[in-house]
Every structure is written in C-alpha cells, then in structure tokens.
PDB file of N, CA and C in Angstrom:
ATOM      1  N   UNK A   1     282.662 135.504 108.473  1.00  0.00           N
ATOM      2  CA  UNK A   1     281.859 136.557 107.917  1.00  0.00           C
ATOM      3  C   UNK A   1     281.283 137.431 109.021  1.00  0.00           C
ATOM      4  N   UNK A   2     280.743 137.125 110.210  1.00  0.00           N
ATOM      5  CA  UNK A   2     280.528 137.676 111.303  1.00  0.00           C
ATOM      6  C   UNK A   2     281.213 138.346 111.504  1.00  0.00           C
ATOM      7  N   UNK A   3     282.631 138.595 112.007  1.00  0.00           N
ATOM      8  CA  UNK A   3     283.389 139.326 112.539  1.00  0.00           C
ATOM      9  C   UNK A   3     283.918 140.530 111.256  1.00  0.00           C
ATOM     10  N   UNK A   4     283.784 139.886 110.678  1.00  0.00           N
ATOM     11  CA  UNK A   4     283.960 140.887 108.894  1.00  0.00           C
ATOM     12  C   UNK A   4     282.639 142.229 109.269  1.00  0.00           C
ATOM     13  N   UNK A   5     281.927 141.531 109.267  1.00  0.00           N
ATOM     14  CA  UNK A   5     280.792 142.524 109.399  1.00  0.00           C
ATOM     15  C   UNK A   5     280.491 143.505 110.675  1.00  0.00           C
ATOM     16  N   UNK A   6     280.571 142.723 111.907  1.00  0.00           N
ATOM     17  CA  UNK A   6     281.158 143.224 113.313  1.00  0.00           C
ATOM     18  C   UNK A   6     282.052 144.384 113.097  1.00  0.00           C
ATOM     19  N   UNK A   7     283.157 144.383 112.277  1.00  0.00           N
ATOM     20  CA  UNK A   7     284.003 144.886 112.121  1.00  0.00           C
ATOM     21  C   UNK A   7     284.065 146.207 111.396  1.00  0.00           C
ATOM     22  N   UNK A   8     283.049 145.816 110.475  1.00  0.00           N
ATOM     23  CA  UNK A   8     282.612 146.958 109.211  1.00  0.00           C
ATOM     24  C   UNK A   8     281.112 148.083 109.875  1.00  0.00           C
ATOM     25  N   UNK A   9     280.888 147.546 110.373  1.00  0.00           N
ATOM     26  CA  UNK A   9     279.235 148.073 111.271  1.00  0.00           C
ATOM     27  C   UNK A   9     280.396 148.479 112.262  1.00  0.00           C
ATOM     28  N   UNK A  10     281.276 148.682 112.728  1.00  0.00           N
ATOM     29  CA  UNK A  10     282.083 149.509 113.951  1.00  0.00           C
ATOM     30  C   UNK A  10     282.003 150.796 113.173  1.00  0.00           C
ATOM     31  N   UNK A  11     283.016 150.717 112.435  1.00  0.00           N
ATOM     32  CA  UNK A  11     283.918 151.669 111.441  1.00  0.00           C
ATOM     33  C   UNK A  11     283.025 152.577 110.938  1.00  0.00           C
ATOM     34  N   UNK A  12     281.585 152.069 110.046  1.00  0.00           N
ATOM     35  CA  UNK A  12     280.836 152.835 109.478  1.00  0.00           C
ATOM     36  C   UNK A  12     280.157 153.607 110.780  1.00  0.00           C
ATOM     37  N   UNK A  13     279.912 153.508 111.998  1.00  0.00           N
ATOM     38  CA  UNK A  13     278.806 153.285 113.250  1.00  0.00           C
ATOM     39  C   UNK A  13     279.604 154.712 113.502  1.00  0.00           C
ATOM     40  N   UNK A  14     281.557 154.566 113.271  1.00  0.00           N
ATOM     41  CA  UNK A  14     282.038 155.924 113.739  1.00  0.00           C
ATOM     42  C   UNK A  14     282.113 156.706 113.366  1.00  0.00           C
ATOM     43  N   UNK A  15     282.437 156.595 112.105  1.00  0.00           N
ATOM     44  CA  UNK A  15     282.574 157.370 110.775  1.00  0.00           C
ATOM     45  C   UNK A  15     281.197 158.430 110.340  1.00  0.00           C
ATOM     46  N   UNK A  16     280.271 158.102 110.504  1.00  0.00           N
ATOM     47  CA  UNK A  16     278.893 158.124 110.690  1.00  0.00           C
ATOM     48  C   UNK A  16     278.455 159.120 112.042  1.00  0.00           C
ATOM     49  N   UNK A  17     279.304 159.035 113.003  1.00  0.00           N
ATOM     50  CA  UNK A  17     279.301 159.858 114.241  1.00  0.00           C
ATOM     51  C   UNK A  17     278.034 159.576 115.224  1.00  0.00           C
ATOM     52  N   UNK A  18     277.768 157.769 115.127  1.00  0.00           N
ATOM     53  CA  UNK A  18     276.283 157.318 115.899  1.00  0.00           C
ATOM     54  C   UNK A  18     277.076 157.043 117.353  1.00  0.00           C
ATOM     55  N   UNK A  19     276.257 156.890 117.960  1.00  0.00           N
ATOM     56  CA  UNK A  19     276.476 156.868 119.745  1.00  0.00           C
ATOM     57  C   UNK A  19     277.091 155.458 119.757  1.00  0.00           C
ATOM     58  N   UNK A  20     278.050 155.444 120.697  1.00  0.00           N
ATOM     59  CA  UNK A  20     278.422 153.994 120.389  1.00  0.00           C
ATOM     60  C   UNK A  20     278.002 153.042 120.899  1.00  0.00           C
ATOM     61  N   UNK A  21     276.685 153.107 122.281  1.00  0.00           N
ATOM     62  CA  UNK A  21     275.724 152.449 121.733  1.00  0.00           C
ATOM     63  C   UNK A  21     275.116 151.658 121.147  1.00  0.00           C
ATOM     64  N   UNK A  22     274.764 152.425 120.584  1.00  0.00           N
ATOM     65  CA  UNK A  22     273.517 152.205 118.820  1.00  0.00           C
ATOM     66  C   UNK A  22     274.590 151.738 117.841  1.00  0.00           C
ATOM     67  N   UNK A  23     275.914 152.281 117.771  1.00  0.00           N
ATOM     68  CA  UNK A  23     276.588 151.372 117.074  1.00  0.00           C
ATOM     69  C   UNK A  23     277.105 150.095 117.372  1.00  0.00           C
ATOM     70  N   UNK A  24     277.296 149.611 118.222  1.00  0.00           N
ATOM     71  CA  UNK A  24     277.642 148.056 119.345  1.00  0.00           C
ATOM     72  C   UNK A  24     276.330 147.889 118.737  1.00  0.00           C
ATOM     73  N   UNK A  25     275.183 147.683 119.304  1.00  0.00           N
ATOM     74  CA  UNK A  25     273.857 147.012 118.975  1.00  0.00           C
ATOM     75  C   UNK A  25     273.871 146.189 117.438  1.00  0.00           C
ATOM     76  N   UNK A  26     273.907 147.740 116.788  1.00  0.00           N
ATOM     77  CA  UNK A  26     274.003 147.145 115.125  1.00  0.00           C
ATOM     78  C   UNK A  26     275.086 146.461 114.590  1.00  0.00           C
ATOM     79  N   UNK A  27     276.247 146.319 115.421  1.00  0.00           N
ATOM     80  CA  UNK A  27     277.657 145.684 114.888  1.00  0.00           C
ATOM     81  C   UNK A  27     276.775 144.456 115.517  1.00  0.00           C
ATOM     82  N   UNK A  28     276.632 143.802 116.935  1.00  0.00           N
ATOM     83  CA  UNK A  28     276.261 142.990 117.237  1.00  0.00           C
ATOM     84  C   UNK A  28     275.233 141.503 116.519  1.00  0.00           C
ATOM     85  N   UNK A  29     273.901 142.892 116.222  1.00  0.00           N
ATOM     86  CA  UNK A  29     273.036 142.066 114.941  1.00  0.00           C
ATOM     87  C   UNK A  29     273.908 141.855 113.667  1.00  0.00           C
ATOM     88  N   UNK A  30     274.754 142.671 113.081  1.00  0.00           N
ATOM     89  CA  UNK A  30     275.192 142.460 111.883  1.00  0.00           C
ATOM     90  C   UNK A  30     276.019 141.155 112.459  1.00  0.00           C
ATOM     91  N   UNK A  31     276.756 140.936 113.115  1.00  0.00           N
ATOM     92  CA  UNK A  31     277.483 139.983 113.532  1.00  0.00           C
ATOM     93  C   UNK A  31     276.700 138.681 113.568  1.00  0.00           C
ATOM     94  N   UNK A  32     275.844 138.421 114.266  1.00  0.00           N
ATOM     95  CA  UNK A  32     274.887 137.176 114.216  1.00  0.00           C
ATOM     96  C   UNK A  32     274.075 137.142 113.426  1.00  0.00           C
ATOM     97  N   UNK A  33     273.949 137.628 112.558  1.00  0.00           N
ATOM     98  CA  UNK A  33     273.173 137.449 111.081  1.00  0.00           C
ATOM     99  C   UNK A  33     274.356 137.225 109.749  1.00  0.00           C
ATOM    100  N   UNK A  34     275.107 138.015 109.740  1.00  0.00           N
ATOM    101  CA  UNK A  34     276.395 137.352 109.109  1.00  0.00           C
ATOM    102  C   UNK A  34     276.768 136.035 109.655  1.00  0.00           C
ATOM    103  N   UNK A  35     277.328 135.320 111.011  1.00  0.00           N
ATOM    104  CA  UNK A  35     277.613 134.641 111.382  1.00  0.00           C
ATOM    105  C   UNK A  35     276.837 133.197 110.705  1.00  0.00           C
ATOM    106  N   UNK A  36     275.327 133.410 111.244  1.00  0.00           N
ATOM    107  CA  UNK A  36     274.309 132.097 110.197  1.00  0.00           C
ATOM    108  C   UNK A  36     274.715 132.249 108.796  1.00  0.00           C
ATOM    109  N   UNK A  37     274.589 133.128 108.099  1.00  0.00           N
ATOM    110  CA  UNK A  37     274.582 133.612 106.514  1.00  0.00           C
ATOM    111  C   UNK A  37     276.182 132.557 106.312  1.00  0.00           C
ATOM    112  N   UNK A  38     277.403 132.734 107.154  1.00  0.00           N
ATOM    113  CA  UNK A  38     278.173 132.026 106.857  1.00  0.00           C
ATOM    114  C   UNK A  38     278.100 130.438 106.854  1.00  0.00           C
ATOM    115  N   UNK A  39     277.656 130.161 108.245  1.00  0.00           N
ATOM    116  CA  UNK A  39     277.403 128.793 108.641  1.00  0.00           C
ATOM    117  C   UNK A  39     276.688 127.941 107.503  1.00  0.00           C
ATOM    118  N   UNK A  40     275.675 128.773 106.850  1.00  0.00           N
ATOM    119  CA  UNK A  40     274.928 127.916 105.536  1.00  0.00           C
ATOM    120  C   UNK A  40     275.727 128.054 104.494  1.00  0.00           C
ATOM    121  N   UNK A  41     276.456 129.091 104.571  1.00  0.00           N
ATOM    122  CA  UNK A  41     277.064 128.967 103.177  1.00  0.00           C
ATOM    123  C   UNK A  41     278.432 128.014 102.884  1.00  0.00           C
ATOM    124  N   UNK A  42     278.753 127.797 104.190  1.00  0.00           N
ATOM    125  CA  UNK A  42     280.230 126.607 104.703  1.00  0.00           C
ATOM    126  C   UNK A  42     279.303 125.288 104.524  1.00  0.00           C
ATOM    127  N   UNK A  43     278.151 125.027 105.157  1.00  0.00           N
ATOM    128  CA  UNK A  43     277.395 124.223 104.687  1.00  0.00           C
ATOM    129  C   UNK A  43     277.710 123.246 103.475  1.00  0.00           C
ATOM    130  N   UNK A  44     276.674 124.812 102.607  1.00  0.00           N
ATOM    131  CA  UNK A  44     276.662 123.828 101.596  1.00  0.00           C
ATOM    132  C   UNK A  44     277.806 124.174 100.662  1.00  0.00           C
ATOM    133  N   UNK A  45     279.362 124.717 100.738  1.00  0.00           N
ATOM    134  CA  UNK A  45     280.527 124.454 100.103  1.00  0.00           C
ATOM    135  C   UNK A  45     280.829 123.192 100.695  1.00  0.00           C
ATOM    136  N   UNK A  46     280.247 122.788 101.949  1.00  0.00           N
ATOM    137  CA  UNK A  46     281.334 121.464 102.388  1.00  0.00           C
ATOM    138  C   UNK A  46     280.335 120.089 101.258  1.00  0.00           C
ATOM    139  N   UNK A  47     279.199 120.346 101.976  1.00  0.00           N
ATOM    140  CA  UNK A  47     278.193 119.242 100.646  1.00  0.00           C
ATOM    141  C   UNK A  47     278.572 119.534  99.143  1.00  0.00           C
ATOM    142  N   UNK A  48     279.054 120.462  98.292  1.00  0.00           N
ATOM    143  CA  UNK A  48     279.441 120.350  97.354  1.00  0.00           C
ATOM    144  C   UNK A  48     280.818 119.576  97.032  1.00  0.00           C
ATOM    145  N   UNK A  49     281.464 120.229  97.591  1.00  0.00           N
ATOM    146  CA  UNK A  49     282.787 119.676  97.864  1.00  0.00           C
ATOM    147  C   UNK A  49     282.832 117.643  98.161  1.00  0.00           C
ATOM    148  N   UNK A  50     281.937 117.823  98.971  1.00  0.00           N
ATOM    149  CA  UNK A  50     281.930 116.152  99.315  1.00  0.00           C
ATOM    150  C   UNK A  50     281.454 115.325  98.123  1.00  0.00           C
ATOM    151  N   UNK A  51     279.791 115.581  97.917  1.00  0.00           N
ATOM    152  CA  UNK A  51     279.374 114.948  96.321  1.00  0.00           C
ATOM    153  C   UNK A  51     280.497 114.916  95.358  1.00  0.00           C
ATOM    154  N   UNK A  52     281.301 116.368  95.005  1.00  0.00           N
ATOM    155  CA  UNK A  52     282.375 116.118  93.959  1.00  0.00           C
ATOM    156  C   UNK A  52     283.469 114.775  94.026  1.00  0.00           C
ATOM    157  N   UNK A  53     283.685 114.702  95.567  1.00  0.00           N
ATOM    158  CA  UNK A  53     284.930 114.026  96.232  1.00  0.00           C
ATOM    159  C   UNK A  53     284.583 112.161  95.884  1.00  0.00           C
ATOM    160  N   UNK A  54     283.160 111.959  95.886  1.00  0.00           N
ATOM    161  CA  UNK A  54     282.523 111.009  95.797  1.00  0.00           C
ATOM    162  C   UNK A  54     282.131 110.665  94.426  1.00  0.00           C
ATOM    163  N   UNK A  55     282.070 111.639  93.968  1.00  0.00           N
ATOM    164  CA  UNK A  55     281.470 110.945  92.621  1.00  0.00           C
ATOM    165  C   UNK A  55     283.372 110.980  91.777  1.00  0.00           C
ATOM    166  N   UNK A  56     284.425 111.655  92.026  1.00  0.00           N
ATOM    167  CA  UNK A  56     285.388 111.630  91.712  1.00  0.00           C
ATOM    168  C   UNK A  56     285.881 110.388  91.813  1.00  0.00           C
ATOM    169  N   UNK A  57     286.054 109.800  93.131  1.00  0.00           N
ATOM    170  CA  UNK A  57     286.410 108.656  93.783  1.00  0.00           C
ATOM    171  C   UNK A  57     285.485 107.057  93.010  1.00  0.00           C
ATOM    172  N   UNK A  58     284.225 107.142  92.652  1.00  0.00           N
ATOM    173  CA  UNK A  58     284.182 106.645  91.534  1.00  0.00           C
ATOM    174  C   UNK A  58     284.347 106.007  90.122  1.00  0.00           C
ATOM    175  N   UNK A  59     284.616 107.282  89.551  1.00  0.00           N
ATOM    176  CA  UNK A  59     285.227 107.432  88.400  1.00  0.00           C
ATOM    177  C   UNK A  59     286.464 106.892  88.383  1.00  0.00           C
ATOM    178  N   UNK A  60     287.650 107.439  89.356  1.00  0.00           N
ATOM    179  CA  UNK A  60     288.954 106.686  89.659  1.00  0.00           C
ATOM    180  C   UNK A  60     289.017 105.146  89.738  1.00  0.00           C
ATOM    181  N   UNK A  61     288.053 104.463  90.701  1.00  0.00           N
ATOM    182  CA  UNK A  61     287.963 102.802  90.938  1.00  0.00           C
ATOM    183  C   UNK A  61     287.114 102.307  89.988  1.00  0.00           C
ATOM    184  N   UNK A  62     286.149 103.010  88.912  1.00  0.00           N
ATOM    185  CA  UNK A  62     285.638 102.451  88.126  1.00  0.00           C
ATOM    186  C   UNK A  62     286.016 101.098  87.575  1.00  0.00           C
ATOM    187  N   UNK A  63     286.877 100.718  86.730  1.00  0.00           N
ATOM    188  CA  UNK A  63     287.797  99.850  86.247  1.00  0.00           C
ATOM    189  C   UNK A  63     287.879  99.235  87.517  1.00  0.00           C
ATOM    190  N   UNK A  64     288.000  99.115  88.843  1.00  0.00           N
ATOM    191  CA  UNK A  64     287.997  97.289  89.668  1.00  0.00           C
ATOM    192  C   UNK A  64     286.508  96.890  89.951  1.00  0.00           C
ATOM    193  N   UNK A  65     285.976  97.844  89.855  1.00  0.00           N
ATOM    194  CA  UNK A  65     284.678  97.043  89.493  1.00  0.00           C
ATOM    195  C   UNK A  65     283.857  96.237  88.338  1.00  0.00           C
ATOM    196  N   UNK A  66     284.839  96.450  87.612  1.00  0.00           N
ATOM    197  CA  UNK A  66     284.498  95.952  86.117  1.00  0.00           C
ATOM    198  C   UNK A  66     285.906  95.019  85.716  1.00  0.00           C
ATOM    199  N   UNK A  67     287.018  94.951  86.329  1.00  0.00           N
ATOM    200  CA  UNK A  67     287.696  94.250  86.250  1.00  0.00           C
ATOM    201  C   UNK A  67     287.906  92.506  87.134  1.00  0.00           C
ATOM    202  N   UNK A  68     286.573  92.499  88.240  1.00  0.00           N
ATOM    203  CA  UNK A  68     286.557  91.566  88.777  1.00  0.00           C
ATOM    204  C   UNK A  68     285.696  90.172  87.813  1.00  0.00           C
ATOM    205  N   UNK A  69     286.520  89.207  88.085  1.00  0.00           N
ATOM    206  CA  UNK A  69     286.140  88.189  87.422  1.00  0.00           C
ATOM    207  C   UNK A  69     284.911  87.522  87.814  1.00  0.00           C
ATOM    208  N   UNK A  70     283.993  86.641  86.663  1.00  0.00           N
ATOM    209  CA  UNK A  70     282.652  86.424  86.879  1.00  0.00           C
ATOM    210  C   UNK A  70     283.060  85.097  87.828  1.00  0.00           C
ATOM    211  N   UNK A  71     281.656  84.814  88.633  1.00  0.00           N
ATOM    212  CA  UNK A  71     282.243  83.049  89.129  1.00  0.00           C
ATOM    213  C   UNK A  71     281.465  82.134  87.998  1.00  0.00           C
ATOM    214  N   UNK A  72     282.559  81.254  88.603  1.00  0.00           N
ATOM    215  CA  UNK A  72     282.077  79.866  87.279  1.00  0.00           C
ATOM    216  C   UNK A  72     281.827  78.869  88.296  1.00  0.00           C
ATOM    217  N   UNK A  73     280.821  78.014  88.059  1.00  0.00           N
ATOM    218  CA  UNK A  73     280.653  77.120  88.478  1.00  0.00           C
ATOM    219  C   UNK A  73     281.724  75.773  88.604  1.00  0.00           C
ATOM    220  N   UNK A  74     281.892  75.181  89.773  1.00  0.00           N
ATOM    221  CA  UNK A  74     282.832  74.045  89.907  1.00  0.00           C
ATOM    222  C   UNK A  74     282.683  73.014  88.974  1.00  0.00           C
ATOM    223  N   UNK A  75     283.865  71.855  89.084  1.00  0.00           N
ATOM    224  CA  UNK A  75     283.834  70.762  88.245  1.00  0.00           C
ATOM    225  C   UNK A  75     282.435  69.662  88.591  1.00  0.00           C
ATOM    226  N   UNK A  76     282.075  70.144  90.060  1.00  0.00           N
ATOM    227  CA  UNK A  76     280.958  69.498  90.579  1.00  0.00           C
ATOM    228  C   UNK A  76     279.825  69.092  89.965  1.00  0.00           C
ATOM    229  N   UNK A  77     279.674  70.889  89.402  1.00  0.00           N
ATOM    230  CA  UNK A  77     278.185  70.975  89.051  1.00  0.00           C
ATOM    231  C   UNK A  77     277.334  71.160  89.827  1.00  0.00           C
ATOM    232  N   UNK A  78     277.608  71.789  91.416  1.00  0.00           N
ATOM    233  CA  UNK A  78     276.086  72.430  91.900  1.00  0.00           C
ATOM    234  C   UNK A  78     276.107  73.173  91.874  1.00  0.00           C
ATOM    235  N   UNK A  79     276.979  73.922  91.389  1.00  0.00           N
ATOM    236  CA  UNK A  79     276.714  75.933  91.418  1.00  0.00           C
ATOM    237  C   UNK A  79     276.878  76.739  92.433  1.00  0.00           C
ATOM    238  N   UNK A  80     276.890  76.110  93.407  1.00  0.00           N
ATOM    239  CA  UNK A  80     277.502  77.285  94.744  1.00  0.00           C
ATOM    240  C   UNK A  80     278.233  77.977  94.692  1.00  0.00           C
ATOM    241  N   UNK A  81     279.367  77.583  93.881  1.00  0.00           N
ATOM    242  CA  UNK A  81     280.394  78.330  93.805  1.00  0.00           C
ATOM    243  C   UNK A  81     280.471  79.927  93.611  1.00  0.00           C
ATOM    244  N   UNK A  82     281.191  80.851  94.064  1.00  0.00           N
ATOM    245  CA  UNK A  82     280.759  81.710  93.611  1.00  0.00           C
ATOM    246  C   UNK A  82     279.122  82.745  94.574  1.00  0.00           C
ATOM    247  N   UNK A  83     278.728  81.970  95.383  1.00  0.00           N
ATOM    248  CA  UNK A  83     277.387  82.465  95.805  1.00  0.00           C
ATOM    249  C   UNK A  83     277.560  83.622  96.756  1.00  0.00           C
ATOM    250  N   UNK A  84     276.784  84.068  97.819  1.00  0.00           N
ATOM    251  CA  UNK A  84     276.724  84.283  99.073  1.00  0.00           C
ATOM    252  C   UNK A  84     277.342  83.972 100.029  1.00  0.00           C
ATOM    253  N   UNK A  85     277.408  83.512 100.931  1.00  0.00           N
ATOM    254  CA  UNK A  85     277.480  82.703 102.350  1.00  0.00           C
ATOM    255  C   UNK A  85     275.904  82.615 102.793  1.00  0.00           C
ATOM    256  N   UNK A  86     275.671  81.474 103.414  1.00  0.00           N
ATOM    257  CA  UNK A  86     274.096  81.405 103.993  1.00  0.00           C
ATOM    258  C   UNK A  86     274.215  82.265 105.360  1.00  0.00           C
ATOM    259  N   UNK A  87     272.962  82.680 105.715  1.00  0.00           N
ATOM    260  CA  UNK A  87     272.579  82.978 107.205  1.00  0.00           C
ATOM    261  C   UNK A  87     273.383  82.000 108.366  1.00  0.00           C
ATOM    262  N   UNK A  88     273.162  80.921 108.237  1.00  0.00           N
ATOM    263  CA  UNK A  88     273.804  79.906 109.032  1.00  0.00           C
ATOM    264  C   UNK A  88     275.500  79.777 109.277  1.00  0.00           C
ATOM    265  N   UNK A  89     276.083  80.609 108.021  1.00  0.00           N
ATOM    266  CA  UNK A  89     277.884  80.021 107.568  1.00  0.00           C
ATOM    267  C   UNK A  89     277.897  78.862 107.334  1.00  0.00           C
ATOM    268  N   UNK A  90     276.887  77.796 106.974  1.00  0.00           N
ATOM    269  CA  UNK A  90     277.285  76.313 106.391  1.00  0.00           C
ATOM    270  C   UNK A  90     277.403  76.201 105.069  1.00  0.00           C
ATOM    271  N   UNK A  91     277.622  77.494 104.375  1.00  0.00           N
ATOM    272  CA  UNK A  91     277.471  76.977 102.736  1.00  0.00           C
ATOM    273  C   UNK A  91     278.581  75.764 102.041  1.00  0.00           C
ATOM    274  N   UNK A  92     278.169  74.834 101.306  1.00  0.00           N
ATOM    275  CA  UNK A  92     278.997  74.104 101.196  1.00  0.00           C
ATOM    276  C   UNK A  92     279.128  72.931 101.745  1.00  0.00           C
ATOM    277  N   UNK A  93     278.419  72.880 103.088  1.00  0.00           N
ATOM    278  CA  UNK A  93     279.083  72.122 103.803  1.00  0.00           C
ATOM    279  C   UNK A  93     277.796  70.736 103.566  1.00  0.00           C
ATOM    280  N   UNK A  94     278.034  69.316 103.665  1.00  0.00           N
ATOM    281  CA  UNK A  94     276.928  68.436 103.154  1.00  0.00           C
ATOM    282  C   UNK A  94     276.057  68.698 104.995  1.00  0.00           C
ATOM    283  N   UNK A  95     274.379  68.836 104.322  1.00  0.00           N
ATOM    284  CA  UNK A  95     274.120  68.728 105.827  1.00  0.00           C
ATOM    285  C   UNK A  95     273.552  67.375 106.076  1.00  0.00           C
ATOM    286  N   UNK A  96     273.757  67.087 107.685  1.00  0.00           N
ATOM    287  CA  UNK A  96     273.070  65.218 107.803  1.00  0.00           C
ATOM    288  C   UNK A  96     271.501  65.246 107.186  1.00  0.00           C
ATOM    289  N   UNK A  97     271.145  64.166 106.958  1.00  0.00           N
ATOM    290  CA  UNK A  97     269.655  63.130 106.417  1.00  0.00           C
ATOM    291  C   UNK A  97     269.295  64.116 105.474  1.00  0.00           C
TER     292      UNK A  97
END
C-alpha cells in the first residue's frame, strides 16, 4: 500500500505542477503512513485467517475426540488403569513396606 500511494502522490504532485520537492516530501509521508495503515491491516487479515484455520481444524478432528474409548478398570480392581502417570513414573509399580 505504501508504494501504491508513493506512487499516486508522484503523479498527482506532477500533474498538479508542485515543485518536486514538495512533491517527494508528500509522496514520502503518504508512503509511511500507507505503509503502517498496511502493516495493521495484514495484521489483522493474518489473525483472522488463523482463528478461521483453527477453529476449522477443530471441527474436522472433532469425531477423534469423541471417538476415543473410555478406560475401564482392570480385572484387578484398583482402578489405575486408565489414569495419569505419577510425578515419579512408578505408576503401577508395587512400592516396598
């Protein structure tokens, strides 16, 4: 968008019959004020674009998250099965005394 505008602030600057100068100056500002004006506006097309991409990506894997099976407890009967892992990595394992 900068250089769009750079470009357009020339043309009008000659057309116009201003010193060229005073027209460079104002192509210049138009240029770095277009330039930000773009940068936010790429911004937030890229954050739109992404949320869509994400909440799309969702919707698609929905179904393996709802297709994973519940745990059942072993023939044992203590219920671990199915848990965490502990802090330690001993789940499961009998500890001494």
């Amino acid at each position: 968008m900068g250089l769009f505008a750079f470009f357009v602030t020339i043309l009008l600057g000659l057309a116009a019959g201003n010193p060229a100068n005073v027209t460079l100056l104002r192509a210049l500002w138009a240029m770095l004020i277009f330039c930000v004006i773009g940068l936010c506006v790429g911004w937030v097309a890229y954050r739109v674009l992404d949320e869509h991409a994400v909440r799309r990506h969702r919707e698609m894997f929905l179904t393996e998250e709802q297709e994973k099976p519940t745990p059942t407890p072993d023939s044992s009967g203590d219920g671990q099965e199915g848990t965490a892992p502990s802090v330690s990595g001993d789940q499961g394992m009998a500890k001494p005394g």
